[in-house]
Protein backbone atom coordinates (compact mmCIF):
# COMPACT_ATOMS: atom_id res chain seq x y z
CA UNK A 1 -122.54 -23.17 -79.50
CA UNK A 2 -122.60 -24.83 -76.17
CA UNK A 3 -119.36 -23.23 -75.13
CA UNK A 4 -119.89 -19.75 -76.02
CA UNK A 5 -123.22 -19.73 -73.77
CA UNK A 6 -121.03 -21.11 -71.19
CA UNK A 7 -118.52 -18.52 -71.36
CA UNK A 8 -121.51 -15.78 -71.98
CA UNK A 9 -123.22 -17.15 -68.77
CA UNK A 10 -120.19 -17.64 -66.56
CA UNK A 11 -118.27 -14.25 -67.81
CA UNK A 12 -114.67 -15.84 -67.03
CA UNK A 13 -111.58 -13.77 -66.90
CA UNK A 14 -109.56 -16.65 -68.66
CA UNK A 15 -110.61 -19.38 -70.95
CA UNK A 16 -108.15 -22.50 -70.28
CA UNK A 17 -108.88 -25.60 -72.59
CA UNK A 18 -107.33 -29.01 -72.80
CA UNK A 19 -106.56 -31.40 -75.80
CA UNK A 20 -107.00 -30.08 -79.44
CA UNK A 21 -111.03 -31.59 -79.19
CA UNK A 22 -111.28 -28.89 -76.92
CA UNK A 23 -109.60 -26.24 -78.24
CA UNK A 24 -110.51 -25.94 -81.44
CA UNK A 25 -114.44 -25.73 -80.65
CA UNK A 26 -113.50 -23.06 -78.05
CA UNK A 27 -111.39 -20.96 -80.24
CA UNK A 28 -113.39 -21.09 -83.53
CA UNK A 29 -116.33 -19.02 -81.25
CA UNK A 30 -113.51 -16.97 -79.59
CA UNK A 31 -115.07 -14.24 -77.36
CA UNK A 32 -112.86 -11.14 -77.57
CA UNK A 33 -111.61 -9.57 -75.13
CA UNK A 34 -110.81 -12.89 -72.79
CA UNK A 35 -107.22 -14.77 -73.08
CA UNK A 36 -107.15 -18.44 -74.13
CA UNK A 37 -104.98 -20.64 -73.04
CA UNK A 38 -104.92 -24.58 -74.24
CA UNK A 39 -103.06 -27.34 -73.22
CA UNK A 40 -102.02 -30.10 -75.59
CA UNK A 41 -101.78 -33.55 -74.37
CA UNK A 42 -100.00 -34.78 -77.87
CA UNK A 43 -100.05 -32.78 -80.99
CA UNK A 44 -101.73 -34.70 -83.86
CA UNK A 45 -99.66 -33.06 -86.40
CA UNK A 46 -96.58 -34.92 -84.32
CA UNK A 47 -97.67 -38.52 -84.29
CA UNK A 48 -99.42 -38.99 -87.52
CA UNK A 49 -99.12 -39.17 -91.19
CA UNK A 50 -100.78 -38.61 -94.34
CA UNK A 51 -104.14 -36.83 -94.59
CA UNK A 52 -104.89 -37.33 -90.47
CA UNK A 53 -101.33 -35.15 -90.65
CA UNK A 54 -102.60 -32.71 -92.65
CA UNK A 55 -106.00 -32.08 -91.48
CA UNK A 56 -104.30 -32.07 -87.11
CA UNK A 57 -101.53 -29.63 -88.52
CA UNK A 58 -104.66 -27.01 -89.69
CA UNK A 59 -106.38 -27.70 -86.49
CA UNK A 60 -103.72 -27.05 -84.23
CA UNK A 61 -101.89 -24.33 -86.20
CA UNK A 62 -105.43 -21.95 -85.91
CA UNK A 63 -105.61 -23.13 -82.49
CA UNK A 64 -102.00 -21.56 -81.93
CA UNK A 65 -102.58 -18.97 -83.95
CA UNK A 66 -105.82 -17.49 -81.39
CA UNK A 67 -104.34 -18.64 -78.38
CA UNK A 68 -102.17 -16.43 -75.88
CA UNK A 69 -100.38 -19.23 -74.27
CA UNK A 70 -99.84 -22.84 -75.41
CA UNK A 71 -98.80 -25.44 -73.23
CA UNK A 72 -97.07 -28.57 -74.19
CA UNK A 73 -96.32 -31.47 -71.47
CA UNK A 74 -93.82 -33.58 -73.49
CA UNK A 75 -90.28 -32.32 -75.13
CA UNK A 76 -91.03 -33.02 -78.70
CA UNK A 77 -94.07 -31.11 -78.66
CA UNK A 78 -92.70 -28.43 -77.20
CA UNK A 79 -89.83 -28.07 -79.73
CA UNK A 80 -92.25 -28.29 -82.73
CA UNK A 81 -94.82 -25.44 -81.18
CA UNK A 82 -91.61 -22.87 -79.86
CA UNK A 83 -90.29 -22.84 -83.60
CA UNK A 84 -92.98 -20.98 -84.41
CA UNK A 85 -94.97 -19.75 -81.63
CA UNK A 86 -91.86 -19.56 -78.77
CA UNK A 87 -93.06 -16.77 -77.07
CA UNK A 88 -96.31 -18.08 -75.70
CA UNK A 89 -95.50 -21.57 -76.02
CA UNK A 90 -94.75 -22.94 -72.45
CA UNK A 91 -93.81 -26.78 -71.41
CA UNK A 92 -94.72 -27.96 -68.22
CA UNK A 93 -92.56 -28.79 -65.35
CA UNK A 94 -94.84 -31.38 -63.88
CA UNK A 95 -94.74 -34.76 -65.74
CA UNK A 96 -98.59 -34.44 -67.55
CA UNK A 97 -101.89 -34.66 -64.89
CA UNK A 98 -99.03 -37.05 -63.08
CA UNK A 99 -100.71 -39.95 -60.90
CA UNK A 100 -102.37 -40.38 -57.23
CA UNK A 101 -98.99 -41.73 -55.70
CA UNK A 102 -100.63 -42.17 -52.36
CA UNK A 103 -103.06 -44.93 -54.62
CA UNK A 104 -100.74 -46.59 -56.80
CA UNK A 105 -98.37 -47.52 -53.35
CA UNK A 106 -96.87 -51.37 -53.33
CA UNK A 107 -97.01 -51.16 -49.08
CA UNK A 108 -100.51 -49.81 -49.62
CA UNK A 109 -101.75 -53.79 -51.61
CA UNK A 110 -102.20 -56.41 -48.55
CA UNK A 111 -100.19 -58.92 -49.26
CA UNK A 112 -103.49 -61.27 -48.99
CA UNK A 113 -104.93 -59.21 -52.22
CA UNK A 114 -101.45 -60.32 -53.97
CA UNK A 115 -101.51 -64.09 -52.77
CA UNK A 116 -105.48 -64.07 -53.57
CA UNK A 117 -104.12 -63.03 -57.35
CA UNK A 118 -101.68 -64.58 -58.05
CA UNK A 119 -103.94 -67.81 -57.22
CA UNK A 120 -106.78 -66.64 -59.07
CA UNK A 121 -104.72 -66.67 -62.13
CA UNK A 122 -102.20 -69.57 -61.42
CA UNK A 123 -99.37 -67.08 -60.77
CA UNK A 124 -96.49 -69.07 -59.14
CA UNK A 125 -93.44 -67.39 -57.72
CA UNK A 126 -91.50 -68.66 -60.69
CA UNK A 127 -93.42 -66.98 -63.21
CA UNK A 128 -92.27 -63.16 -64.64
CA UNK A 129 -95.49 -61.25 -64.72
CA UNK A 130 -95.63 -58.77 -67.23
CA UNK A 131 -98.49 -56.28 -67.22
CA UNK A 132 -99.84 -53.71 -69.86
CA UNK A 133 -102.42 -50.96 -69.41
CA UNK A 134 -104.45 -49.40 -72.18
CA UNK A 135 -107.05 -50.00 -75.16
CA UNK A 136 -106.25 -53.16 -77.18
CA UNK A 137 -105.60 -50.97 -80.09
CA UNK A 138 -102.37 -51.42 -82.82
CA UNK A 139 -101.08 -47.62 -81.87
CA UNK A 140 -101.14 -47.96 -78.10
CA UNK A 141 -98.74 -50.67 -78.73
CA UNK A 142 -101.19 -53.79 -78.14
CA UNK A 143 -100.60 -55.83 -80.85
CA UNK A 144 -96.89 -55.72 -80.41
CA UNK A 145 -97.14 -56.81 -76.76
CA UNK A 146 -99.61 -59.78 -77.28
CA UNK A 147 -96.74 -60.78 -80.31
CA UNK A 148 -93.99 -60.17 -78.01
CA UNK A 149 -95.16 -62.42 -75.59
CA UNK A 150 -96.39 -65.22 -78.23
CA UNK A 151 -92.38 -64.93 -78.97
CA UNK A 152 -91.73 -65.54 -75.08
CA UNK A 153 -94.24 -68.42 -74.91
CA UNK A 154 -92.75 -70.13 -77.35
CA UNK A 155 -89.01 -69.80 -76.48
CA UNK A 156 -89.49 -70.17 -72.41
CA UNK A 157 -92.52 -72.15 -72.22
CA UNK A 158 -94.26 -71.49 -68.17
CA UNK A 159 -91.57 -68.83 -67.72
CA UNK A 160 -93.85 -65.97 -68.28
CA UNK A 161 -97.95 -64.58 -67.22
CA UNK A 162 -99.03 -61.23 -69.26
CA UNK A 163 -101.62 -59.25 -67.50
CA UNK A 164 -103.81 -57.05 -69.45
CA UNK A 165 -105.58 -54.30 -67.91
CA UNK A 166 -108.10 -53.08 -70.37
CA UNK A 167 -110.34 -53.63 -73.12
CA UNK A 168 -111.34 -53.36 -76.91
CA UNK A 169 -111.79 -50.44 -78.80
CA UNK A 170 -114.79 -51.36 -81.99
CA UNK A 171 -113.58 -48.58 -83.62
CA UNK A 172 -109.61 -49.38 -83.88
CA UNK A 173 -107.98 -52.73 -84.83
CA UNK A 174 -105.92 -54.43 -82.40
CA UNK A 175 -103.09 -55.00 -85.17
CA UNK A 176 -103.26 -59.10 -84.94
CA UNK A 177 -103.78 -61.22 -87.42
CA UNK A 178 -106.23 -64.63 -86.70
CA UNK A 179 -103.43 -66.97 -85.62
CA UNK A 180 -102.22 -64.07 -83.16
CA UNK A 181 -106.19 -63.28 -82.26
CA UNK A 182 -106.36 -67.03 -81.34
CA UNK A 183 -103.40 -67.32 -78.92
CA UNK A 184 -104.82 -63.75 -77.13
CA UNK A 185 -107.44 -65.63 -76.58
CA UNK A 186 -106.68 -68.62 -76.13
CA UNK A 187 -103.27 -68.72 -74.07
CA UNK A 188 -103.45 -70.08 -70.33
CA UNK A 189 -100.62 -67.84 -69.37
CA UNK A 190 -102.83 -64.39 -70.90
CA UNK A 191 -104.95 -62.84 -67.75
CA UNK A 192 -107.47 -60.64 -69.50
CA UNK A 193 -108.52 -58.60 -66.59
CA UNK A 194 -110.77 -55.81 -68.48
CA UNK A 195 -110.83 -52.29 -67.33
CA UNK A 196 -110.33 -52.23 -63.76
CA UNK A 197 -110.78 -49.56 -60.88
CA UNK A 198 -107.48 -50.72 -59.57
CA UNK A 199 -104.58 -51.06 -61.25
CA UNK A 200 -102.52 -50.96 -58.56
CA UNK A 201 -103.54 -54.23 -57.39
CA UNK A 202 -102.54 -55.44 -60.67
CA UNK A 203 -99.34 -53.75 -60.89
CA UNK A 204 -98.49 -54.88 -57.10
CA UNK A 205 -98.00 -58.57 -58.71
CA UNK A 206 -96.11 -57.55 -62.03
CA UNK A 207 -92.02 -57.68 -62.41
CA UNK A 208 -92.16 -55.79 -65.57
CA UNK A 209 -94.59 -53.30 -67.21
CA UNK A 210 -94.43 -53.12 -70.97
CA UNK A 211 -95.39 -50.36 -72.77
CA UNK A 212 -94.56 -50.09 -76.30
CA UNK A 213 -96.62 -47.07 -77.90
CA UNK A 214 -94.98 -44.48 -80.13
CA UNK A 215 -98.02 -41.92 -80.01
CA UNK A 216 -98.62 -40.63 -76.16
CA UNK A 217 -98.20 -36.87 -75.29
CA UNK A 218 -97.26 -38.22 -71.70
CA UNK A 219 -98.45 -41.76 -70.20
CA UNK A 220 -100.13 -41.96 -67.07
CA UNK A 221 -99.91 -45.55 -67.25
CA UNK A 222 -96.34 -45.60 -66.99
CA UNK A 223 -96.26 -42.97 -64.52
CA UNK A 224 -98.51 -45.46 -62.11
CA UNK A 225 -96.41 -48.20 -63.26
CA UNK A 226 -93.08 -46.43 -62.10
CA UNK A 227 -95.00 -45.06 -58.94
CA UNK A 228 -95.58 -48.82 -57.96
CA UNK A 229 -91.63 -49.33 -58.19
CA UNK A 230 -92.28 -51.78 -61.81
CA UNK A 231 -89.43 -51.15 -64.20
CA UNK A 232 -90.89 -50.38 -67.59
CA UNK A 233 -90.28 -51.37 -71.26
CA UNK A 234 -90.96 -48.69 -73.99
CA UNK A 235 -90.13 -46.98 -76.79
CA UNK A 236 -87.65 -43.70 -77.19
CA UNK A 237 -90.40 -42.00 -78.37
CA UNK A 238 -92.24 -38.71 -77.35
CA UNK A 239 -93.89 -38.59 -74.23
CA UNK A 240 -92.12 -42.12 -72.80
CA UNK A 241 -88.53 -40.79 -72.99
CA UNK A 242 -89.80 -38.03 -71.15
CA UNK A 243 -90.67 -39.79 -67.90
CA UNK A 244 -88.29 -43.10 -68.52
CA UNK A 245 -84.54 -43.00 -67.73
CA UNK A 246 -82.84 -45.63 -70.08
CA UNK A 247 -80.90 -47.98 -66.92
CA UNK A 248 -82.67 -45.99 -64.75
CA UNK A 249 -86.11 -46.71 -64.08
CA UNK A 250 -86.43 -48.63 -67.51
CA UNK A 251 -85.38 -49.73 -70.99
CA UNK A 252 -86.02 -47.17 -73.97
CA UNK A 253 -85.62 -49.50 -77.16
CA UNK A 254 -85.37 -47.47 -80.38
CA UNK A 255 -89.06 -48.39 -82.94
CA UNK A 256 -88.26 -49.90 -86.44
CA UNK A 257 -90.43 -49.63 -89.33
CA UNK A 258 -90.51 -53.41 -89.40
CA UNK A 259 -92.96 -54.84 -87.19
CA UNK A 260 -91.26 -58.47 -86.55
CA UNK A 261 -87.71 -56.35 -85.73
CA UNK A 262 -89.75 -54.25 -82.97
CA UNK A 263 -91.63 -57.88 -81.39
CA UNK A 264 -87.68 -59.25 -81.40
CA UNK A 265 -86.40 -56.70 -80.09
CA UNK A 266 -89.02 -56.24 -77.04
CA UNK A 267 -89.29 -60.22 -76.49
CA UNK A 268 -85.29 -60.01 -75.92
CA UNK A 269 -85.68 -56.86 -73.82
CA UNK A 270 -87.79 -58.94 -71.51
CA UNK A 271 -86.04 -61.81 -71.25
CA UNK A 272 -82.39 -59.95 -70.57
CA UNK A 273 -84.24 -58.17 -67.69
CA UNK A 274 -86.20 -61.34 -66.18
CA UNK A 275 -82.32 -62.56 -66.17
CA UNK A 276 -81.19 -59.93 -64.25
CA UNK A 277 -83.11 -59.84 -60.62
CA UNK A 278 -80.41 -57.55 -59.75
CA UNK A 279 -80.80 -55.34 -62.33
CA UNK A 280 -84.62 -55.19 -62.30
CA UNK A 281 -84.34 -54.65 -58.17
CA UNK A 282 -81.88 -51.45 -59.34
CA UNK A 283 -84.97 -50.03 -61.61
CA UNK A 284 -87.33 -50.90 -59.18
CA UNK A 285 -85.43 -49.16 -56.44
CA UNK A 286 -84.77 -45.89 -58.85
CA UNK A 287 -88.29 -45.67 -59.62
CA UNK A 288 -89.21 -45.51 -55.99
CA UNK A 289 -87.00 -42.90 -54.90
CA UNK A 290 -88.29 -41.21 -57.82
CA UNK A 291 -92.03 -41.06 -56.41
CA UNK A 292 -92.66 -37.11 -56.03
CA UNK A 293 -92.01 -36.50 -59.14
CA UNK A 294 -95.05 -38.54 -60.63
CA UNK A 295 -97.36 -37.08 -58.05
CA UNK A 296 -100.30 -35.59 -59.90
CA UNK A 297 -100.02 -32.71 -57.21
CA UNK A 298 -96.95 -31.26 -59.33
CA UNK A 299 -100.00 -31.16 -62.01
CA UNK A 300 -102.47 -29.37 -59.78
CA UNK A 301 -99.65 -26.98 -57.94
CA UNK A 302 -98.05 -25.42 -61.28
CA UNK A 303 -101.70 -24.84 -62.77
CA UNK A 304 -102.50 -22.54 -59.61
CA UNK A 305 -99.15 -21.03 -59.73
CA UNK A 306 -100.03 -20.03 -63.66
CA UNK A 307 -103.70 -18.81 -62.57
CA UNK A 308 -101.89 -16.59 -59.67
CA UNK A 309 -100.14 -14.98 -61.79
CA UNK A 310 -102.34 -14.30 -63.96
CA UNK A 311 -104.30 -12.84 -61.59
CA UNK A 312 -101.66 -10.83 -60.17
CA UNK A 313 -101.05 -9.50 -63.64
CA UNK A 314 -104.41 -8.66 -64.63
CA UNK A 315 -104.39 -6.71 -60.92
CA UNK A 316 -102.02 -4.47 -61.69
C-alpha cells in the first residue's frame, strides 16, 4: 500500500522499478493510466529450479505481462524475456549499475596502504593472492572457492593467500562440510577481512580474483575486480560471460553438476595462471584498457537517454 500512496502523492509521469521485489509490489497496485517500466537484475525463473522456479516464473511473467518496457542487463535474460515479450523487452548497453572506476583505480592505492597489507597479513612477494568478494553463501560460489583453495594448500603448500571480502549470511549455508568449515577457519594463509568500505585496497594486492557463481544477473564485483586490472576466474554462465572475455580479461571454465569436478577444475585454473606471469600481465593489461566500459556512468547516461525520450514522446 506504501507504493500506491507514493505514486498518489508524487503523481509521476512514469513508474520505473528495479529487481522483481520491486516490481511485483508496484505492479499488483498498478495505477492506470501511468507506464511501468522494470528492470531485472537476474530473472528468478532463469537461475533456479523446482518450486522457487515455479513460483519466480508466475512472478515475473505478471510482472511482464503489466509492464510497457522490460529491461534485462545480461544476454540470457534477455533471450528468455524477447521470446515472448520482444517488443518491449530491451537489454542494456551499459554493463549493469557498472562500477566507480575513478574508486576502484590501482595508481589511486599508495603503495604504503599495499606494503602496510601485505604485512598485516604475512603477504610476501612470493605468495599468489587470490581474492573473492561476496556473501559466504554455496550459490555465490563460496564454498567452491574456500574448497578450491584447500586443493591449492595442499598441493603448493605457502604458494598461495585467499582474501575474503565479506561475510556470513544466517539465512543461507555456506556449502562446507565441518572438515572444510575447520580449514576456513582455521588456515594461516585465509585473510577473513569482513565487509569492507574498500575493496579496492584489497583488490590492489590480489593477482587473481575468483569468482565462481552461476546465478548473477551482472556482477559488480567482477566489474571492480577487472576495473583494478585483476584477471578473473569464473564460470560461462549468465551475467559473467557477459562482462569476461575468455583469454581476454579472464578464464570462463564451463560448471559441472559434480561439485569435486568444478573445485578441480578451478584449483588447476589457478595454478596454470599463477604459472604464467606473462599471461596474467596480458589479462591484466586487457582489463585496463578496457576501463570505460565498466564505468557506472554508462549506467547513469543510458537511463537519462531512456527518460528523454520518453519525455520527448509524451511531448508530442
Amino acid at each position: 500500500m506504501g507504493i500506491r500512496k507514493v505514486i498518489k502523492s508524487v503523481k509521476p509521469d512514469l513508474v520505473h522499478t528495479h529487481f522483481t521485489t520491486g516490481a511485483f509490489p508496484a505492479l499488483l497496485l498498478k495505477k492506470r493510466g501511468i507506464p511501468y517500466w522494470a528492470t531485472f537484475h537476474g530473472l528468478g525463473m532463469n537461475a533456479s529450479s523446482g518450486v522457487r522456479k515455479v513460483l519466480f516464473t508466475l512472478v515475473e511473467v505478471f510482472c511482464f505481462l503489466r509492464l510497457n518496457r522490460i529491461f534485462l542487463v545480461n544476454e540470457q535474460d534477455r533471450r528468455l524475456a524477447s521470446r515472448y515479450f520482444g517488443r518491449k523487452s530491451f537489454k542494456y548497453d551499459c554493463l549493469g549499475f557498472g562500477c566507480d572506476i575513478r574508486k576502484f583505480q590501482r595508481e589511486n592505492v599508495p603503495e604504503s596502504v599495499r606494503n602496510e597489507l601485505r604485512e598485516k597479513y604475512g603477504i610476501r612477494r612470493e605468495h599468489c593472492v587470490i581474492a573473492f568478494t561476496g556473501r559466504f553463501v554455496d550459490f555465490k560460489g563460496f564454498h567452491l572457492v574456500v574448497k578450491a583453495f584447500r586443493v591449492l594448500s595442499t598441493s603448493y603448500p605457502g604458494k598461495y593467500k585467499l582474501i575474503l571480502m565479506g561475510g556470513p549470511d544466517p539465512t543461507h549455508r555456506t556449502g562446507l562440510d565441518g572438515p572444510e568449515t575447520e580449514f576456513f577457519q582455521n588456515s594461516p594463509d585465509i585473510v577473513p577481512v569482513g565487509f569492507t568500505g574498500h575493496v579496492e585496497h584489497y583488490l590492489s594486492i590480489a593477482d587473481i580474483f575468483l569468482f565462481p557463481s552461476v546465478k548473477e544477473g551482472l556482477p559488480t564485483c567482477i566489474l571492480e575486480a577487472l576495473s583494478m586490472g585483476v584477471p578473473v576466474i569464473s564460470f560461462d554462465a549468465r551475467g559473467n560471460s557477459d562482462v569476461i572475455n575468455d583469454g581476454h580479461n579472464g578464464v570462463l571454465l564451463q560448471p559441472v553438476a559434480n561439485t569435486q569436478e568444478n573445485v578441480d577444475r578451478i584449483a588447476a585454473a589457478v595454478a596454470r595462471l599463477e604459472a604464467d606471469p606473462d599471461k596474467r600481465e596480458e589479462l591484466s593489461r586487457n582489463a585496463l584498457d578496457d576501463r570505460p566500459l565498466y564505468s557506472r556512468d554508462r549506467f547513469v547516461t543510458e537511463h537519462l537517454n531512456y527518460y528523454n525520450d520518453f519525455r520527448r514522446e509524451r511531448s508530442v
